[in-house]
Protein backbone atom coordinates (compact mmCIF):
# COMPACT_ATOMS: atom_id res chain seq x y z
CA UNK A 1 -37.39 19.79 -64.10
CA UNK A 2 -40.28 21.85 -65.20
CA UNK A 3 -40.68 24.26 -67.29
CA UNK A 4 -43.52 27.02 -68.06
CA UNK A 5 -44.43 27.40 -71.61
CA UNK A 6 -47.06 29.65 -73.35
CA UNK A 7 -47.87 28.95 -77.24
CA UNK A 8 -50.19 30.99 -79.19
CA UNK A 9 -50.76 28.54 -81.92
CA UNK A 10 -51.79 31.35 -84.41
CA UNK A 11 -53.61 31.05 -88.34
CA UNK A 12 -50.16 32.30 -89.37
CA UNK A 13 -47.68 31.91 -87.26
CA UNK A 14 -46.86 30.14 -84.23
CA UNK A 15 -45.42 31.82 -81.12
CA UNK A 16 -43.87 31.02 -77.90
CA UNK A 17 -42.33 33.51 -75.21
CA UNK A 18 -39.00 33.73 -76.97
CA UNK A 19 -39.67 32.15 -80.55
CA UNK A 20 -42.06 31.87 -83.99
CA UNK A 21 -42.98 29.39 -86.59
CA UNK A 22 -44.98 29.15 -89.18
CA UNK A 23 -48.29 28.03 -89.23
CA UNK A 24 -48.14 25.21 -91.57
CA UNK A 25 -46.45 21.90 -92.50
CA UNK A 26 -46.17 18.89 -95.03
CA UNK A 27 -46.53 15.56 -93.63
CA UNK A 28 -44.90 12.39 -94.61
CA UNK A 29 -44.32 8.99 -93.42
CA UNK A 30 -40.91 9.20 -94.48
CA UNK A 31 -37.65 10.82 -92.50
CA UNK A 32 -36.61 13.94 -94.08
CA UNK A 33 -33.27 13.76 -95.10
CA UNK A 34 -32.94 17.40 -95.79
CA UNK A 35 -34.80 19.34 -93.43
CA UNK A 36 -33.27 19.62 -90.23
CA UNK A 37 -35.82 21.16 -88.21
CA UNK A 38 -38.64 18.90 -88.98
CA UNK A 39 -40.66 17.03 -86.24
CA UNK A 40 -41.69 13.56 -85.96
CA UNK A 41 -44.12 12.16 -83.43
CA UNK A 42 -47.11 9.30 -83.84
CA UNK A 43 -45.26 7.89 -86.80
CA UNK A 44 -45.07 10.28 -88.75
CA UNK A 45 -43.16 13.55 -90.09
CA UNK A 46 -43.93 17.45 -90.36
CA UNK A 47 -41.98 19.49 -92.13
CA UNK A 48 -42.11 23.57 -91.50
CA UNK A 49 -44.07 24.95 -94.97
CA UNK A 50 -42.67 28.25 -94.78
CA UNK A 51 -44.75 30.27 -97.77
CA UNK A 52 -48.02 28.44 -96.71
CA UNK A 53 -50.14 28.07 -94.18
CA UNK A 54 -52.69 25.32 -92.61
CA UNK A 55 -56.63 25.59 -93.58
CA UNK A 56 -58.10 27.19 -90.75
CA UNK A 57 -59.80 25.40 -88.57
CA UNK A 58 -61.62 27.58 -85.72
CA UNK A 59 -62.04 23.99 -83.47
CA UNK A 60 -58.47 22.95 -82.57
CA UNK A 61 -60.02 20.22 -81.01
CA UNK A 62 -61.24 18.37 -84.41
CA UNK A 63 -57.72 16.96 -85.13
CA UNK A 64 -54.19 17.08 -84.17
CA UNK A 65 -53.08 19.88 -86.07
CA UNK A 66 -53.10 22.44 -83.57
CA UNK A 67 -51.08 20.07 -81.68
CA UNK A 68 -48.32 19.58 -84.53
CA UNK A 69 -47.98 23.52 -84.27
CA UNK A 70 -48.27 23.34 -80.79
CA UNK A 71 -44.92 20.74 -80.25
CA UNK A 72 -42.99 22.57 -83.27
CA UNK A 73 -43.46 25.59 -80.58
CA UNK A 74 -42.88 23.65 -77.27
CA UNK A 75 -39.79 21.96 -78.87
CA UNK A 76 -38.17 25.60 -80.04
CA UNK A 77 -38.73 27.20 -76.62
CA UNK A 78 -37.54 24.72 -74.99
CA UNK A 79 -34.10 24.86 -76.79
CA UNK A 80 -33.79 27.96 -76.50
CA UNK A 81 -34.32 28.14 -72.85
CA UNK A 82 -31.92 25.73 -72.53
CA UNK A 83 -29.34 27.81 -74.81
CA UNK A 84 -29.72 30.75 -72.89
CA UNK A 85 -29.36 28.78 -69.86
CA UNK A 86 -26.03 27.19 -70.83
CA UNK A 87 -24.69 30.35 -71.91
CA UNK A 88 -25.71 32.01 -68.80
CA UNK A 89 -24.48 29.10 -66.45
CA UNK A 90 -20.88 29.57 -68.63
CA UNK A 91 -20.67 33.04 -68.88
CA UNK A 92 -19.17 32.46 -72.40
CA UNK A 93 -21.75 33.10 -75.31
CA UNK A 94 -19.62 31.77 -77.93
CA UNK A 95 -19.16 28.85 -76.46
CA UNK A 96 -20.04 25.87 -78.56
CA UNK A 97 -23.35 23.32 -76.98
CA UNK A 98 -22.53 19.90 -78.48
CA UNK A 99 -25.73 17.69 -79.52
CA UNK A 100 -24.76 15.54 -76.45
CA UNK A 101 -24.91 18.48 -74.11
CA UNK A 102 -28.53 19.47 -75.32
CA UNK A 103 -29.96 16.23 -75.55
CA UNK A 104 -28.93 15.81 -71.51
CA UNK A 105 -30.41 19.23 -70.66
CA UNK A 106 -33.32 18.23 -72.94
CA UNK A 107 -34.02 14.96 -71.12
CA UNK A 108 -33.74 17.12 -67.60
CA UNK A 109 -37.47 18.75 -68.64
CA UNK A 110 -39.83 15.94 -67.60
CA UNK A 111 -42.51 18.34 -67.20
CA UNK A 112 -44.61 21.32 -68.41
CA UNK A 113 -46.90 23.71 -67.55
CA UNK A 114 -48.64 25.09 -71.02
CA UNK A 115 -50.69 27.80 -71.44
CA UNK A 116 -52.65 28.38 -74.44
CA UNK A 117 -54.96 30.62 -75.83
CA UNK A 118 -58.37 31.00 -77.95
CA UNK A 119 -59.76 34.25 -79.92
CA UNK A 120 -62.36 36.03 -77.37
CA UNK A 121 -65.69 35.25 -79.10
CA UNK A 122 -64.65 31.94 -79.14
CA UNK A 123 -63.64 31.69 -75.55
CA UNK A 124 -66.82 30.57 -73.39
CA UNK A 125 -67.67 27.81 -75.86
CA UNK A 126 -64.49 26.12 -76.40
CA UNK A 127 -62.22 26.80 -73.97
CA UNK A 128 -62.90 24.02 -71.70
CA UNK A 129 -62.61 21.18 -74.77
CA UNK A 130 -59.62 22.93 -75.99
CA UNK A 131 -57.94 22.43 -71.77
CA UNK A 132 -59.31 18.95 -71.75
CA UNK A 133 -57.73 18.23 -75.65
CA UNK A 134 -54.62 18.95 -74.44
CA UNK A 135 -54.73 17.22 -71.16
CA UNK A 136 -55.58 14.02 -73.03
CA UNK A 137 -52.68 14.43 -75.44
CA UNK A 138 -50.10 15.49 -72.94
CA UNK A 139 -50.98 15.22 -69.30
CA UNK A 140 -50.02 11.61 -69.30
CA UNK A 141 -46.62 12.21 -71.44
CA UNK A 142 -45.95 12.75 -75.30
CA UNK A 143 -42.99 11.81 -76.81
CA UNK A 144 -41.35 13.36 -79.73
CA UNK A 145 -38.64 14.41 -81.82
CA UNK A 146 -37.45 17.80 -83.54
CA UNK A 147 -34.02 18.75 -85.30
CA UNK A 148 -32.14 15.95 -83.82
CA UNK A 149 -33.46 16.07 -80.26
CA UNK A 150 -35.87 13.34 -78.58
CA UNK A 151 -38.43 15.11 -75.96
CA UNK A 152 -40.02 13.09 -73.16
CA UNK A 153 -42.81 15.55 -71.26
CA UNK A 154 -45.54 15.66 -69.55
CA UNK A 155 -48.24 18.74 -69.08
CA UNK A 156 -48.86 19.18 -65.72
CA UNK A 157 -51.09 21.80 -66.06
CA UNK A 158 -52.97 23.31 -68.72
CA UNK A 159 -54.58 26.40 -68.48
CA UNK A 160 -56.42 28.39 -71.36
CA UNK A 161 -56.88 32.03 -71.53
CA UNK A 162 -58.44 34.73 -74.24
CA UNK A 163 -56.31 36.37 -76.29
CA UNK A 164 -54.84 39.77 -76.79
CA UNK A 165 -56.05 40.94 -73.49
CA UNK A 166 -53.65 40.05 -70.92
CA UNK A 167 -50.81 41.44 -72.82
CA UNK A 168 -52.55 44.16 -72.69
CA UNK A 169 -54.14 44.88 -69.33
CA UNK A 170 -50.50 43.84 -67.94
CA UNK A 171 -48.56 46.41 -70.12
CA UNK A 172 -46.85 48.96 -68.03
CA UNK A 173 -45.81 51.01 -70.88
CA UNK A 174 -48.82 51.27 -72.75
CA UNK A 175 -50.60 54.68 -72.33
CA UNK A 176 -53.69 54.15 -73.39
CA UNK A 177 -54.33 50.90 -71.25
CA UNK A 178 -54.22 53.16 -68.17
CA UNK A 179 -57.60 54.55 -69.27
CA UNK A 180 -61.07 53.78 -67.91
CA UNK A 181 -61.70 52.77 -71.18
CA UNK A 182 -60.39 51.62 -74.60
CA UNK A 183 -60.68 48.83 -77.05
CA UNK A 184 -58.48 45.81 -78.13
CA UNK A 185 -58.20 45.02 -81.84
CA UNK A 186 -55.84 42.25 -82.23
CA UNK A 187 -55.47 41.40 -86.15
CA UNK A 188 -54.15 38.24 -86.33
CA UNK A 189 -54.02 35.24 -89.12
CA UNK A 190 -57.68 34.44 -89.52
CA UNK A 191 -59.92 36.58 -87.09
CA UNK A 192 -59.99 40.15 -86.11
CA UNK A 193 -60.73 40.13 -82.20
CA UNK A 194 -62.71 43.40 -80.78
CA UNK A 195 -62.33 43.76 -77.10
CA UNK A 196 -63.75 46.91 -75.37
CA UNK A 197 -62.17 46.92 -72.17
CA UNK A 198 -63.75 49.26 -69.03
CA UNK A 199 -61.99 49.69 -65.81
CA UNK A 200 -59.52 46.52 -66.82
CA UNK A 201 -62.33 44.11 -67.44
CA UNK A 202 -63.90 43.03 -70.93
CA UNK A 203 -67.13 44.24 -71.72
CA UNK A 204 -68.12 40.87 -72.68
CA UNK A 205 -71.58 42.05 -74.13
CA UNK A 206 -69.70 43.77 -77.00
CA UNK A 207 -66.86 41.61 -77.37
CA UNK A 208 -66.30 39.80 -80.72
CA UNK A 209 -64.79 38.01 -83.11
CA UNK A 210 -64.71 38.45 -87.03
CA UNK A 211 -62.64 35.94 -89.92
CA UNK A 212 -61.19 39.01 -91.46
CA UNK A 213 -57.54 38.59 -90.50
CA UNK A 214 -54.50 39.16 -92.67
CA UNK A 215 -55.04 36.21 -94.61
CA UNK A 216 -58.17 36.87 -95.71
CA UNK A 217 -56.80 40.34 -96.88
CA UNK A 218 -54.13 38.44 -98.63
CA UNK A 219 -56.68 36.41 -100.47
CA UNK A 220 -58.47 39.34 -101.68
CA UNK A 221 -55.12 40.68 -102.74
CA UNK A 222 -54.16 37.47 -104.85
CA UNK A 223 -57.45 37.86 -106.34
CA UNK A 224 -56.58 41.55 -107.05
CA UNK A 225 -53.41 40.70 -108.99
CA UNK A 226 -54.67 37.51 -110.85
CA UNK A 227 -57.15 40.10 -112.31
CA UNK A 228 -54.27 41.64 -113.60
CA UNK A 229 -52.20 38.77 -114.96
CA UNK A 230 -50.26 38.48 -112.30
CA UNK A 231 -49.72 35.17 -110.00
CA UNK A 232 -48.46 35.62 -106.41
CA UNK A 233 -48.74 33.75 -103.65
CA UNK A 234 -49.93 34.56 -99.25
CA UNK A 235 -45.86 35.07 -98.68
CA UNK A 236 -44.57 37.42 -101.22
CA UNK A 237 -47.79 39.77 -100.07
CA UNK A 238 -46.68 39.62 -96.83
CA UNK A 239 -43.32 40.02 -97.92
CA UNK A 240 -44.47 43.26 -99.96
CA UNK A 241 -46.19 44.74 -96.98
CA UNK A 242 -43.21 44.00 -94.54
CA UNK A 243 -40.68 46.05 -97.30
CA UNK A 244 -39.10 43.73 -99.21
CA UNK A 245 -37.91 44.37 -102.75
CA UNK A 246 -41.37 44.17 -104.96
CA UNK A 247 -39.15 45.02 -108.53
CA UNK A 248 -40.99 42.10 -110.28
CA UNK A 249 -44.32 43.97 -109.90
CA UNK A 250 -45.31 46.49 -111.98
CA UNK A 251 -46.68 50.06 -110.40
CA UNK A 252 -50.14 48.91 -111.20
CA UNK A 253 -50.26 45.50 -109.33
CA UNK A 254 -48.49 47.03 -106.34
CA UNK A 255 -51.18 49.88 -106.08
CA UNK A 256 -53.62 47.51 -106.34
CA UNK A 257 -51.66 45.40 -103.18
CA UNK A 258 -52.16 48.98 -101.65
CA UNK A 259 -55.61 49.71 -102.29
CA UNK A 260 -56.66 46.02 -101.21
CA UNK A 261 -55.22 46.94 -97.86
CA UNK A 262 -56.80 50.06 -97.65
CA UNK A 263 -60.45 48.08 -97.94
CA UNK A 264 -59.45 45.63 -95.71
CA UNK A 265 -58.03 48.25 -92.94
CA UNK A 266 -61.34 50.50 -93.60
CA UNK A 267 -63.94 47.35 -93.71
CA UNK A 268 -62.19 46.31 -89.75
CA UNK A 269 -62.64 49.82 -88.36
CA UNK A 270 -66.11 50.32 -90.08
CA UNK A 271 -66.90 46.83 -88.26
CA UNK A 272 -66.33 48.57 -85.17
CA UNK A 273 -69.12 51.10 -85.50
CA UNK A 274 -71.18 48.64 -86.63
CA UNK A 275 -70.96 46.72 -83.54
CA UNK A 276 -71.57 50.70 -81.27
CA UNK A 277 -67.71 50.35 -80.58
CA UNK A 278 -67.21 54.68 -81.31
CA UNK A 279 -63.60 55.69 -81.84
CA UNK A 280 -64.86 59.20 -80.38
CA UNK A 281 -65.42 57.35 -77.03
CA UNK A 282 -62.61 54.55 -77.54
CA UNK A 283 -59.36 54.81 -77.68
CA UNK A 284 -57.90 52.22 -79.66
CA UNK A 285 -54.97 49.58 -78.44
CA UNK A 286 -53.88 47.09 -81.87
CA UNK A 287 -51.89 43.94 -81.75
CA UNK A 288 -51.16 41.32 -83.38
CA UNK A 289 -48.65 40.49 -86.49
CA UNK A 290 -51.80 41.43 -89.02
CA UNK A 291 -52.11 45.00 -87.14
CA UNK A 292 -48.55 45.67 -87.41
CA UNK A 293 -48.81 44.96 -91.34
CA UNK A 294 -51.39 46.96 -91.72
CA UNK A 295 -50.52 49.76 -89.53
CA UNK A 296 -49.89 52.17 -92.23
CA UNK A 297 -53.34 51.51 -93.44
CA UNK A 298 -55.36 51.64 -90.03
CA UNK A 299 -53.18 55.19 -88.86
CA UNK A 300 -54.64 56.33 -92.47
CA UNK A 301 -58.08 56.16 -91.63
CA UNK A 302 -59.39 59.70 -90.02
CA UNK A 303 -62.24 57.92 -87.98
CA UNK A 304 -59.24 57.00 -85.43
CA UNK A 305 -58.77 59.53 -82.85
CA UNK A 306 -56.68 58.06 -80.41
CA UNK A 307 -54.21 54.88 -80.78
CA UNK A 308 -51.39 53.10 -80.19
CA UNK A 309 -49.68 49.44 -80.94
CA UNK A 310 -48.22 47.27 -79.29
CA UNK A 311 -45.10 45.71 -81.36
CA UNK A 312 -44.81 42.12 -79.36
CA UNK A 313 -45.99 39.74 -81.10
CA UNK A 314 -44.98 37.24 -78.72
CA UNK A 315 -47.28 38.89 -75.88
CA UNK A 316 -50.13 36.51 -75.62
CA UNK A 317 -47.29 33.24 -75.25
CA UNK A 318 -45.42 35.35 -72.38
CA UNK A 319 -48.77 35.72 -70.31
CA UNK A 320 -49.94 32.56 -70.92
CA UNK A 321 -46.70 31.30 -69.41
CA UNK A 322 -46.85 33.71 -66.69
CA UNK A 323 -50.37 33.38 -65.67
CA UNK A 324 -50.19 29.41 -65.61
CA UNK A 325 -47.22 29.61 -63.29
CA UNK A 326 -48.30 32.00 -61.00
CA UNK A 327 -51.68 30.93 -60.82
């Protein structure tokens, strides 16, 4: 059986059509007697780091990281395709899969198509290594293991794509990408990608890519705090930005939290007109996790005139899937 899978292996988190990880891992030649959802393949072991994240490394090609995230993704879709499947099949949603029962289905999905993705100024240059990377690794079988469950597969077909604009250019329901013109800003772990699109198609002239994605905001915010006395890690920012309970902070470092954002949201939009990209002329679509934690901070800024985001962070890993089947 094959079955079509899109991963957008992310600076912060990983994402397939249906699921996420994050974006990091310990590694250890030793079985993990406690973590249930680690993965093993090539002799060794990866367990999920869940509060930090992998250097980043803008040529996924140099070493098999990208892959690691890559198979922790594969592996969870492919469960939970096979969930929803069962439960379908049974018409019974409580009813309980055994290990036995998965592992059968499992072994049923001999093959894969994968689609995968690369930020847009990095696109012409590395796209075809990044195909041809994953070809080697998969197209003539991988074999590997995660929470419990031995997977046997073989790519066969890879297709890369740049991201944040099919998910947008396909979206019936956003207003703004019915226009002659607007432009992408999809905020995501590492790099801030700027697409100006015109009549559906990128204006590749003006299309870029910056490193100034949520991380690097969160680094600037540690920095912030540690100025203050205070030590906090990538994940409780995050964590303070998504709404959780911040009680431990005083007024003064969470301002500063604020403030840092503020910059950060500013400095991408001011990087805009830098580049001739005018918010008087553009309309402005934003994706990406690091968009929606920022979003407060962006709608703040008065240079925006026109705007809208797009909340599904899985987007790019459902096109990918859907344009490498159907094409």
């Amino acid at each position: 059986m094959i079955m079509d899978i899109g991963v957008d292996v992310g600076n912060f988190d990983v994402k397939t059509q249906h699921c996420t990880s994050p974006s990091g891992y310990t590694a250890t030649s030793t079985k993990p007697e406690l973590s249930h959802d680690h993965l093993g393949y090539n002799g060794k072991y990866y367990i999920p780091a869940l509060d930090v994240r992998m250097e980043y490394i803008a040529d996924k090609t140099r070493d098999d990281q990208a892959l690691v995230l890559a198979l922790f993704g594969i592996a969870k879709e492919i469960i939970y395709q096979i969930k929803t499947r069962i439960h379908k099949d049974s018409n019974n949603r409580g009813m309980k899969i055994t290990t036995s029962m998965m592992q059968a289905r499992i072994d049923q999905v001999t093959e894969i198509t994968l689609g995968v993705g690369l930020p847009v100024g990095d696109y012409d240059s590395m796209a075809t290594s990044l195909k041809e990377y994953y070809k080697e690794k998969m197209g003539n079988g991988i074999t590997f293991t995660y929470d419990g469950f031995t997977f046997n597969l073989k790519a066969r077909k890879v297709e890369v794509y740049p991201q944040d604009i099919l998910p947008i250019i396909t979206n019936e329901q956003s207003e703004l990408a019915k226009r002659k013109r607007y432009v992408i800003v999809g905020i995501g772990g590492q790099t801030v990608d700027v697409t100006p699109i015109i009549n559906n198609i990128p204006d590749v002239q003006r299309c870029y890519s910056d490193t100034e994605g949520i991380r690097v905001f969160c680094s600037k915010a540690i920095d912030a705090l540690k100025r203050l006395k205070y030590s906090v890690n990538e994940g409780s920012i995050i964590d303070i930005l998504r709404g959780e309970p911040a009680d431990l902070l005083s007024e003064e470092a969470l301002n500063a939290i604020n403030e840092t954002a503020q910059d950060h949201a500013n400095q991408i939009l001011k990087a805009c007109s830098g580049r001739n990209i005018s918010f008087d002329e553009y309309p402005v679509v934003f994706f990406g996790g690091g968009a929606l934690l920022l979003r407060k901070f962006l709608e703040a800024n008065p240079s925006l005139r026109r705007y809208e985001f797009i909340e599904d962070v899985n987007g790019n890993a459902k096109c990918y899937a859907d344009f490498t089947r159907v094409h």
